[in-house]
N, C-alpha and C. Protein backbone atom coordinates (compact mmCIF):
# COMPACT_ATOMS: atom_id res chain seq x y z
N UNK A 1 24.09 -24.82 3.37
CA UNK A 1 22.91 -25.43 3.95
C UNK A 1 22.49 -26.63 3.10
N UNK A 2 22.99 -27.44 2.76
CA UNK A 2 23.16 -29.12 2.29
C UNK A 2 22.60 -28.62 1.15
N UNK A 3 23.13 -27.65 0.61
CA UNK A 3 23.34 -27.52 -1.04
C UNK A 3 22.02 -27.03 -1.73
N UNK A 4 21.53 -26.79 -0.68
CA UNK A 4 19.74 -25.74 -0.99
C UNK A 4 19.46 -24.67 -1.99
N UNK A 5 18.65 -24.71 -3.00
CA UNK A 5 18.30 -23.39 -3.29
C UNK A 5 17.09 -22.92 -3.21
N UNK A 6 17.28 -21.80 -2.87
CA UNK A 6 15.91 -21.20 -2.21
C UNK A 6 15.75 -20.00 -3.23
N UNK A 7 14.53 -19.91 -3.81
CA UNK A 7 13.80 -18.90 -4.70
C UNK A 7 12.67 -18.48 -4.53
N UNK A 8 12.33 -17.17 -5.03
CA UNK A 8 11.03 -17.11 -4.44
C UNK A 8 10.46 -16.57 -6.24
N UNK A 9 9.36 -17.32 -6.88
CA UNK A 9 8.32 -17.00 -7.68
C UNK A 9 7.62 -15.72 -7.48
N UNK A 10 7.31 -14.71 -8.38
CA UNK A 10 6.65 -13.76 -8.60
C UNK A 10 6.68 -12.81 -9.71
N UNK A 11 6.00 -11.46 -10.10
CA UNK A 11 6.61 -10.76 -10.48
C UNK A 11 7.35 -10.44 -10.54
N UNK A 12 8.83 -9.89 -12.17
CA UNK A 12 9.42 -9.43 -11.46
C UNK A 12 9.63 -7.80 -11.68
N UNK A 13 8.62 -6.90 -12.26
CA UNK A 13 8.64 -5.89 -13.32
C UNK A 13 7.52 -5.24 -12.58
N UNK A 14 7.32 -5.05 -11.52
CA UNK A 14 5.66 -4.50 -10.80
C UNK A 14 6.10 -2.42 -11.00
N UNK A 15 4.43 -2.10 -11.09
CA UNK A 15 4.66 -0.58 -11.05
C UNK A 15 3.91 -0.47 -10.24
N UNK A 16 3.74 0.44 -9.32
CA UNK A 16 2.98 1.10 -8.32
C UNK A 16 2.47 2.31 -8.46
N UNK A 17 1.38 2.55 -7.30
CA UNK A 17 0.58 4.15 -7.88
C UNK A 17 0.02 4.12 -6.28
N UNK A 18 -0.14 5.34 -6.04
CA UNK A 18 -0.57 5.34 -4.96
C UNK A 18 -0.89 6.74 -4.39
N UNK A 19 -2.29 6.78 -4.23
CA UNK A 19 -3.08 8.17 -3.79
C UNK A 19 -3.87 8.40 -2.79
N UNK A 20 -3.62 9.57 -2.04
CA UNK A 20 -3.96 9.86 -0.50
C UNK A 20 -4.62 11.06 -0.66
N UNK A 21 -4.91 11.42 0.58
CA UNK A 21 -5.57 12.88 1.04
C UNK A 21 -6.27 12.86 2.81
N UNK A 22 -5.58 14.12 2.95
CA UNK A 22 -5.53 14.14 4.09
C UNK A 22 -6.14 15.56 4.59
N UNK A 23 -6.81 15.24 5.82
CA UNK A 23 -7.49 17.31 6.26
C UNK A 23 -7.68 16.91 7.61
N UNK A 24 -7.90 18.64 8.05
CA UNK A 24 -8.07 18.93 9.40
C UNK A 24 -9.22 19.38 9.60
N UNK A 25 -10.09 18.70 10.28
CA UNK A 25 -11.63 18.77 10.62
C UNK A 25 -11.79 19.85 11.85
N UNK A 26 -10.79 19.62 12.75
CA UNK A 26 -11.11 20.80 13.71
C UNK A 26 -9.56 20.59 14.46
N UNK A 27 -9.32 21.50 15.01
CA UNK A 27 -7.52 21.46 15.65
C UNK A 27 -7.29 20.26 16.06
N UNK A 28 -8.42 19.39 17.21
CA UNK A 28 -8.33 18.14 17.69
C UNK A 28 -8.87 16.68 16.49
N UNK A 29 -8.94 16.80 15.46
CA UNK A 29 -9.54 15.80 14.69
C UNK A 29 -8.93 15.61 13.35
N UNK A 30 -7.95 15.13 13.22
CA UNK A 30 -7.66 14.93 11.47
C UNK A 30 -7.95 13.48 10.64
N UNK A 31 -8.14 13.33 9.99
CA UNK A 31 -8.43 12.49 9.09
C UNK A 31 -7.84 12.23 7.87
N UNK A 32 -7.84 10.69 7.60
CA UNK A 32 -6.76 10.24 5.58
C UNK A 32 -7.56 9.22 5.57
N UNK A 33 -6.88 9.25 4.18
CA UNK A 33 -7.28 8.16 3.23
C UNK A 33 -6.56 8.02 2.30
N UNK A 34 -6.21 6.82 1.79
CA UNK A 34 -5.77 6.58 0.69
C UNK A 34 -5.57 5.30 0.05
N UNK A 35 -5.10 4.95 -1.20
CA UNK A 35 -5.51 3.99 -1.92
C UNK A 35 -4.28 3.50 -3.07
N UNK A 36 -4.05 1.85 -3.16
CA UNK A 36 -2.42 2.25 -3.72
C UNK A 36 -3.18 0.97 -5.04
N UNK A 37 -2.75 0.79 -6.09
CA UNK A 37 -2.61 -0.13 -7.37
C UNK A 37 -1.37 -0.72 -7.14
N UNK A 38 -1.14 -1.67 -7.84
CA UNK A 38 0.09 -2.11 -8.03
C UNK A 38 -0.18 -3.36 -9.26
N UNK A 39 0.58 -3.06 -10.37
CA UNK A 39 0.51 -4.30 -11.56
C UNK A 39 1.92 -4.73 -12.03
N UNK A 40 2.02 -6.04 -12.71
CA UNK A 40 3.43 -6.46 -12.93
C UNK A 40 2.88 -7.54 -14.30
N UNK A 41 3.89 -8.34 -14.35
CA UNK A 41 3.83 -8.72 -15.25
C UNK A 41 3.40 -10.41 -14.64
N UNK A 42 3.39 -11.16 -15.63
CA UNK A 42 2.07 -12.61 -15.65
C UNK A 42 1.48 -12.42 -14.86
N UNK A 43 0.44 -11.52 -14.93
CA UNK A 43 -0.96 -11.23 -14.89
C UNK A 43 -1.35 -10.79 -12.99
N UNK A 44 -0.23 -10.38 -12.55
CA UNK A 44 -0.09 -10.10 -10.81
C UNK A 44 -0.70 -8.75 -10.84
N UNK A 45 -1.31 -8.31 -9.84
CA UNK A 45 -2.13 -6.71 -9.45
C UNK A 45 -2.37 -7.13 -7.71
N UNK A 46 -2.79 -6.12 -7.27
CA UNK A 46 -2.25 -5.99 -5.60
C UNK A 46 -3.27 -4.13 -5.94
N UNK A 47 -4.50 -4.37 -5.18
CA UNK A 47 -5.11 -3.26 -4.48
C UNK A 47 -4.94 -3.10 -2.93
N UNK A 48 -4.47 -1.47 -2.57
CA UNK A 48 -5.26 -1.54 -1.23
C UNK A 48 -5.98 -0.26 -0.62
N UNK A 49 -6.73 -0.23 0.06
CA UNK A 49 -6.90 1.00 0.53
C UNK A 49 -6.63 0.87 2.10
N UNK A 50 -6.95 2.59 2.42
CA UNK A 50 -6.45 2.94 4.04
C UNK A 50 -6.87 4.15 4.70
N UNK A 51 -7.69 3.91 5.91
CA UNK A 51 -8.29 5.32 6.43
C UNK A 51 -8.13 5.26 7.85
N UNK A 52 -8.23 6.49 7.90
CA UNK A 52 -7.26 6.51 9.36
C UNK A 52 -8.04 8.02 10.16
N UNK A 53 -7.87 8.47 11.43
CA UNK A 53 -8.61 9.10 11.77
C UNK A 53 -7.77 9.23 13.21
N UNK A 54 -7.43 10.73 13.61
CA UNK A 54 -7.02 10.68 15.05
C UNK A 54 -8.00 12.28 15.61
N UNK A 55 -7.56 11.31 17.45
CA UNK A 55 -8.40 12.54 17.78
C UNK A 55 -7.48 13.15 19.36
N UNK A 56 -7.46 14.23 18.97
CA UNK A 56 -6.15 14.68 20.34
C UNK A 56 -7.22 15.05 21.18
N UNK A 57 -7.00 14.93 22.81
CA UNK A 57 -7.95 15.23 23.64
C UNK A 57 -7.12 15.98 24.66
């Protein structure tokens, strides 16, 4: 491809963590959550969280 180089910048040493929990509210209703870290090296970090909720009818 006319002699291109393509790289991509970032971390390259990242650790991750990542913690949930999950229950049953009633046969038709469950519910989560959870929440992840992530750190690396020159000075990169990455939070997220996540909740979620179903309902069978």
């Amino acid at each position: 491809m006319n002699d291109s180089l393509i790289s991509q910048e970032g971390a390259k040493n990242v650790a991750q963590l990542k913690l949930g929990v999950q229950g049953q509210i009633s046969p038709a209703l469950n519910i989560w959550g959870g929440t992840g870290l992530q750190v690396g090296n020159d000075g990169y970090s990455d939070a997220s969280a996540m909740v979620g909720m179903k309902y069978a009818f």
